[in-house]
C-alpha atoms as a PDB file:
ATOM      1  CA  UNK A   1      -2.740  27.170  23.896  1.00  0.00           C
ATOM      2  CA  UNK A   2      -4.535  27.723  27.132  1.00  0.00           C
ATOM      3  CA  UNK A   3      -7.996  28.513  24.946  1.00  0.00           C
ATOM      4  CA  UNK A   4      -8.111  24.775  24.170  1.00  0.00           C
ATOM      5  CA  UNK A   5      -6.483  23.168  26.781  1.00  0.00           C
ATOM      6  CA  UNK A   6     -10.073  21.210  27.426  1.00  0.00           C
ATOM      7  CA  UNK A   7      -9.932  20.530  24.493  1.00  0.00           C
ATOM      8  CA  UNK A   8      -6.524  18.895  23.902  1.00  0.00           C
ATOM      9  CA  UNK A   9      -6.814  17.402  27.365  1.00  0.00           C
ATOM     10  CA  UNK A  10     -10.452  15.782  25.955  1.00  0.00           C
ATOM     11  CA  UNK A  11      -8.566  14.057  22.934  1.00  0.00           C
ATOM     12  CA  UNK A  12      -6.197  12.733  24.913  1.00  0.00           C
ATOM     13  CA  UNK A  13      -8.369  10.516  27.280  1.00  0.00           C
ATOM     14  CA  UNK A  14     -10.462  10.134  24.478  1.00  0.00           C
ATOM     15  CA  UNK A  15      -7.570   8.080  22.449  1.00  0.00           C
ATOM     16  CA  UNK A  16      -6.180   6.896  25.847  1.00  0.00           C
ATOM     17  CA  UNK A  17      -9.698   4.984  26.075  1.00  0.00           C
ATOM     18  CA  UNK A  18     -10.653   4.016  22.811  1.00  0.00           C
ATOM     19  CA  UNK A  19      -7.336   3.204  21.138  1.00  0.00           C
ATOM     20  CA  UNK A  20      -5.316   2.506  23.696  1.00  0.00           C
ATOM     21  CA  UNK A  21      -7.345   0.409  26.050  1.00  0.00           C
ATOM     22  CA  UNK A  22      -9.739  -1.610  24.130  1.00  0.00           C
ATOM     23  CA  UNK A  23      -9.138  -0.745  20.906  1.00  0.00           C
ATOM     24  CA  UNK A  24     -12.570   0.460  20.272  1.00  0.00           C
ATOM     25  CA  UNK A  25     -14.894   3.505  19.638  1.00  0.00           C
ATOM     26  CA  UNK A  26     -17.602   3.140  22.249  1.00  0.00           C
ATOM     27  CA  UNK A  27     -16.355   6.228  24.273  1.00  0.00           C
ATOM     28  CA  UNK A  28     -15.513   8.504  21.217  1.00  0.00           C
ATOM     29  CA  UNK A  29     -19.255   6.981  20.102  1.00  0.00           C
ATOM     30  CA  UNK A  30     -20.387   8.650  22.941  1.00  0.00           C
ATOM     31  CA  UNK A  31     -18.759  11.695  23.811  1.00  0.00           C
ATOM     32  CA  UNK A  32     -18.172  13.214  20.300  1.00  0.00           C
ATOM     33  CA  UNK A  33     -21.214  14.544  19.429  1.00  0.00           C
ATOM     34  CA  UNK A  34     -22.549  15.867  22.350  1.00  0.00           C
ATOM     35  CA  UNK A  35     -18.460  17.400  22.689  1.00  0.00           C
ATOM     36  CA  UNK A  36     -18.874  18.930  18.932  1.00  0.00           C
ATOM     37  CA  UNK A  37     -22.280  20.674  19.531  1.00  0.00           C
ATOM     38  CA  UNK A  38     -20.936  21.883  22.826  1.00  0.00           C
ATOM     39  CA  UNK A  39     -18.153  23.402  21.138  1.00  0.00           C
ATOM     40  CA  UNK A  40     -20.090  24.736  18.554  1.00  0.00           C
ATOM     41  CA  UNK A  41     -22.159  26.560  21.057  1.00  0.00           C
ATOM     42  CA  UNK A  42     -19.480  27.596  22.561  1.00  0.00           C
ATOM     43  CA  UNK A  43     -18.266  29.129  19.914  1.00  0.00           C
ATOM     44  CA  UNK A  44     -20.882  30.695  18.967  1.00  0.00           C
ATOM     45  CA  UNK A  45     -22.047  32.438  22.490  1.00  0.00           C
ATOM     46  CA  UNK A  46     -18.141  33.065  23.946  1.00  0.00           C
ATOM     47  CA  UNK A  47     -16.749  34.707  20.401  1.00  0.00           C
ATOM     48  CA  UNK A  48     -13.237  33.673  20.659  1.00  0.00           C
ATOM     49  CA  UNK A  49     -10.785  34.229  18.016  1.00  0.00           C
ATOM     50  CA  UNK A  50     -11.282  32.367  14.894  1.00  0.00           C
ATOM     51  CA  UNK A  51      -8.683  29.674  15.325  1.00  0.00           C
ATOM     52  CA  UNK A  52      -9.348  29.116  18.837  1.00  0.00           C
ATOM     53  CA  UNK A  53     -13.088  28.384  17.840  1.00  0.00           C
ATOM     54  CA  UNK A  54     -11.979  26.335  14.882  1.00  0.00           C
ATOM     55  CA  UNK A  55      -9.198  24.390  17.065  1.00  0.00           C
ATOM     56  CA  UNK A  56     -12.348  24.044  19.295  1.00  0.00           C
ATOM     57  CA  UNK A  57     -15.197  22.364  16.833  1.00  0.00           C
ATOM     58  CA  UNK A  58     -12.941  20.283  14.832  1.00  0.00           C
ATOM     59  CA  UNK A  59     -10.833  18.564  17.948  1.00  0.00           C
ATOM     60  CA  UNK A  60     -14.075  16.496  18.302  1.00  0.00           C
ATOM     61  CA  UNK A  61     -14.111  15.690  14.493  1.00  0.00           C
ATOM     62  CA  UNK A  62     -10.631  14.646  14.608  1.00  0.00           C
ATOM     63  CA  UNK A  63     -11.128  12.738  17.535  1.00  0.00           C
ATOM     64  CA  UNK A  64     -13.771  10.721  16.182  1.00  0.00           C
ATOM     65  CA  UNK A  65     -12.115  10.371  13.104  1.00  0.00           C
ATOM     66  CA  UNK A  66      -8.544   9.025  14.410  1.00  0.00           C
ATOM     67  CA  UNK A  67     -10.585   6.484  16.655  1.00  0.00           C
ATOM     68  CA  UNK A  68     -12.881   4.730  13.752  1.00  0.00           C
ATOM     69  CA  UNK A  69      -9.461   4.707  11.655  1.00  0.00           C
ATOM     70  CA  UNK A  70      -7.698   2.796  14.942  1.00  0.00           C
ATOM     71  CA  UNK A  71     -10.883   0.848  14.960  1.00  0.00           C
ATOM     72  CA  UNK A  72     -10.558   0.223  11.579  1.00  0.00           C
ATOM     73  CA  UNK A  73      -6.815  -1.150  11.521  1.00  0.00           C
ATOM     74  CA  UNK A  74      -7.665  -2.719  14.555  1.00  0.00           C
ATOM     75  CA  UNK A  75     -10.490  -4.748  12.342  1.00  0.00           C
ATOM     76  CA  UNK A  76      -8.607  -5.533  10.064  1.00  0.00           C
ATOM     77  CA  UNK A  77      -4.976  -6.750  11.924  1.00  0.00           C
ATOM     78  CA  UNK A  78      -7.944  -9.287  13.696  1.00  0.00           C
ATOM     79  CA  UNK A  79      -9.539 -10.609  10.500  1.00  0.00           C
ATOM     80  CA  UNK A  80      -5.793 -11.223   8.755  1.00  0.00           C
ATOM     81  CA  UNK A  81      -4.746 -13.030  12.582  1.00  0.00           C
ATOM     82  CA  UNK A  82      -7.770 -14.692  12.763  1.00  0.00           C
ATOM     83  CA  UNK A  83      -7.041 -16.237   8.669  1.00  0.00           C
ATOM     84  CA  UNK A  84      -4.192 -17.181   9.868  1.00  0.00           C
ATOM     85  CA  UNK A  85      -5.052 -19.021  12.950  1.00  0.00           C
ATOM     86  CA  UNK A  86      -8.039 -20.436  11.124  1.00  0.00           C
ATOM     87  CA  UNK A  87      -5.457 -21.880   8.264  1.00  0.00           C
ATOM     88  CA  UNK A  88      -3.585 -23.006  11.016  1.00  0.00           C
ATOM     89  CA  UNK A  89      -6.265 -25.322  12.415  1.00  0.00           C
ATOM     90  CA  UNK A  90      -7.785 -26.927   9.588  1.00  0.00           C
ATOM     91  CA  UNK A  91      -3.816 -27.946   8.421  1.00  0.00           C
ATOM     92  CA  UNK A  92      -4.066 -29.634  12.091  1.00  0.00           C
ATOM     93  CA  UNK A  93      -7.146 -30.828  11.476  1.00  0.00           C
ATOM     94  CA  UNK A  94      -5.549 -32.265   8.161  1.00  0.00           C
ATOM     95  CA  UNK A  95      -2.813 -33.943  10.031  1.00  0.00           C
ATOM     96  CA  UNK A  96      -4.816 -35.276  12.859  1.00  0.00           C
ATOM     97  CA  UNK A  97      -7.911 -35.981  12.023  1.00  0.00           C
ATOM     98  CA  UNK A  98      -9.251 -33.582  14.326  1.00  0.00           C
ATOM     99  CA  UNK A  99      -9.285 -29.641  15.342  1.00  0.00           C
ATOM    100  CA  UNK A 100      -6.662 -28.551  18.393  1.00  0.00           C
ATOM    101  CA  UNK A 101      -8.079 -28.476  21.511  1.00  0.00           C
ATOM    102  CA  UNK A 102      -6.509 -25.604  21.945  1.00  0.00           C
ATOM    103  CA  UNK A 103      -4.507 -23.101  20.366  1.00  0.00           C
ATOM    104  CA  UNK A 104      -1.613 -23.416  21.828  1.00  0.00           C
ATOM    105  CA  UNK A 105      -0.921 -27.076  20.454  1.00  0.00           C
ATOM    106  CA  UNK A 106      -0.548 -25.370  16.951  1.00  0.00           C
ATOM    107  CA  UNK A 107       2.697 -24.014  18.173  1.00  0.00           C
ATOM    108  CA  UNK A 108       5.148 -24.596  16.960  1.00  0.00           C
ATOM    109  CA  UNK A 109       4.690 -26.680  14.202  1.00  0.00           C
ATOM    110  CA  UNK A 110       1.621 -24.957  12.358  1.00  0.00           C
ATOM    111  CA  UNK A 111       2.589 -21.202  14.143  1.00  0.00           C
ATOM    112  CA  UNK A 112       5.704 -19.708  15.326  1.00  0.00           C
ATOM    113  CA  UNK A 113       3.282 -18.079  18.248  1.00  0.00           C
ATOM    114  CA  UNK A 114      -0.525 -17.766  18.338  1.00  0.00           C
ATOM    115  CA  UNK A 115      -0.699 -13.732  17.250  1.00  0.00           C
ATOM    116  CA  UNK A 116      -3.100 -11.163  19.158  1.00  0.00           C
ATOM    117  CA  UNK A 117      -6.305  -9.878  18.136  1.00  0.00           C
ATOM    118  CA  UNK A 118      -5.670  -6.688  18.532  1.00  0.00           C
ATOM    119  CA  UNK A 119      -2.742  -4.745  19.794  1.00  0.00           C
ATOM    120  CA  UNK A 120      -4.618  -2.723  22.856  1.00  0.00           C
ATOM    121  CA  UNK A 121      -4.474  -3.319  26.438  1.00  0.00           C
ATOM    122  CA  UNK A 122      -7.721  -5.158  27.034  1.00  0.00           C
ATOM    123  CA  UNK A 123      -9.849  -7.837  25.502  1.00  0.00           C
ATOM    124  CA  UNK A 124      -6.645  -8.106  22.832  1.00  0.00           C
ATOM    125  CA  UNK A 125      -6.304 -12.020  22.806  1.00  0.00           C
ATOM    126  CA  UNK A 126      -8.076 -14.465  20.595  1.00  0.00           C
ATOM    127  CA  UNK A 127     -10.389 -17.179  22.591  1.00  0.00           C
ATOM    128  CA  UNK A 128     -10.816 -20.377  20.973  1.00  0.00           C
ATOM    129  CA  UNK A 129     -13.719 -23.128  22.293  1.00  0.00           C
ATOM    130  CA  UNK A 130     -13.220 -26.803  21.114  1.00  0.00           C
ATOM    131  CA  UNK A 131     -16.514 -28.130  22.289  1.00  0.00           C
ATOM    132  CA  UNK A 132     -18.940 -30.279  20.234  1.00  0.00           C
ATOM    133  CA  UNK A 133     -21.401 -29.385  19.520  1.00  0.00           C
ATOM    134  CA  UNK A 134     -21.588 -26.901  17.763  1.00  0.00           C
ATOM    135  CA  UNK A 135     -17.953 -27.286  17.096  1.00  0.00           C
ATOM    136  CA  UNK A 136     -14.563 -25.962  17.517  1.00  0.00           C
ATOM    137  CA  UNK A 137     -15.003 -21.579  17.277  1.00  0.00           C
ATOM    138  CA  UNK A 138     -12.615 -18.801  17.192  1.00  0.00           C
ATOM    139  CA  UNK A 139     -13.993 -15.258  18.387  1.00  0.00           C
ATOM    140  CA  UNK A 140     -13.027 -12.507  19.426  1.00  0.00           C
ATOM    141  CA  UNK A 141     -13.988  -9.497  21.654  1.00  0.00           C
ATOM    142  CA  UNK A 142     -14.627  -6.508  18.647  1.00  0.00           C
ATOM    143  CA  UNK A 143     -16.388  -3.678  20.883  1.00  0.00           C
ATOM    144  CA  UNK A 144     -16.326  -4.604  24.723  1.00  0.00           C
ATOM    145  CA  UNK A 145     -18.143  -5.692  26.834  1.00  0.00           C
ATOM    146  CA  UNK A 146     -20.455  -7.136  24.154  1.00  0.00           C
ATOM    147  CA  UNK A 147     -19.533  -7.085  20.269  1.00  0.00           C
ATOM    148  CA  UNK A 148     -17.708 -10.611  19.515  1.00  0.00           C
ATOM    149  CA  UNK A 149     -17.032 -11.952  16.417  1.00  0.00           C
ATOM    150  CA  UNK A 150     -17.003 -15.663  15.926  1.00  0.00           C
ATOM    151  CA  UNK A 151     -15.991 -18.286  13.619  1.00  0.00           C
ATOM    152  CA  UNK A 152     -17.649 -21.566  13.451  1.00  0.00           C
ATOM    153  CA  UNK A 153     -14.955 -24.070  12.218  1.00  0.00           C
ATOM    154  CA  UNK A 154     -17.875 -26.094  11.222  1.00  0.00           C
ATOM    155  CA  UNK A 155     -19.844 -24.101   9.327  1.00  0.00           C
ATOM    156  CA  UNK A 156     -16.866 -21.944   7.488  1.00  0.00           C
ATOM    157  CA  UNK A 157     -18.681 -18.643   8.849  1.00  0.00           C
ATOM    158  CA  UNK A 158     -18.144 -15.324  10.232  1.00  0.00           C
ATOM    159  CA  UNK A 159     -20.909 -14.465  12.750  1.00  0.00           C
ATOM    160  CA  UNK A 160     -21.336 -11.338  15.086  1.00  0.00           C
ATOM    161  CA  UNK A 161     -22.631 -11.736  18.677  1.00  0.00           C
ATOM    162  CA  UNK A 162     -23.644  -8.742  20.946  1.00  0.00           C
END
């Protein structure tokens, strides 16, 4: 256990960032790689047993692997909220005659509660702009600080802003 201590202690912070905080992969992005070629060197020039060198090369891999799959869910719990919120609006556009001017005014009558994003600590809520022109959009913070992706209520499309 104390052979890959680093290690475990690596894919800890590593989930602690990416899933936990903001839901992303831009750490794992990062730090994988450069971890898995270290390890493999590693491996390679230190000779340890073969399960500590195994434990050691694929902690990156599995790393990397559980964050796109959290990435992943976390895409796709966003698109189905953001569906719903979207239905939500054009039934209150339906109604009224125009889009909310915010999102809060399709509780509780179109919504029971306006849902997250994604479920992470930061950059986890929905923003929503009701501001002719170009028209009411829904976005959404994907990979922070930059990655958002929008929908233009006009329009009836999904765009992606970095």
């Amino acid at each position: 256990m104390t052979a890959v201590r680093g290690s475990l202690i690596s894919l800890l912070v590593l989930v602690f960032l990416d899933v936990v905080l903001d839901g992303s992969y831009i750490f794992s992005a990062l730090v994988c790689p450069i971890w898995f070629l270290v390890a493999v060197v590693r491996a390679i020039a230190s000779r340890p047993s073969a399960g500590v060198a195994a434990a050691r090369v694929l902690m990156p891999l599995f790393a990397g692997l559980l964050v796109a799959a959290n990435f992943y869910l976390q895409g796709s719990i966003a698109m189905a909220n953001a569906a719903r919120l979207i239905q939500a609006c054009e039934q209150f556009r339906e109604a009224n005659g125009a889009y909310p001017e915010r999102l809060g005014d399709l509780v509780p009558r179109y919504l029971n509660s306006i849902p997250r994003a994604k479920y992470c600590c930061f950059e986890s809520e929905f923003a929503y702009y009701y501001e002719p022109p170009p028209g009411p959009i829904l976005w959404w913070e994907q990979v922070p600080p930059f990655g958002h992706r929008f929908y233009n209520f006009d329009t009836g499309e999904w765009r992606y802003l970095d």
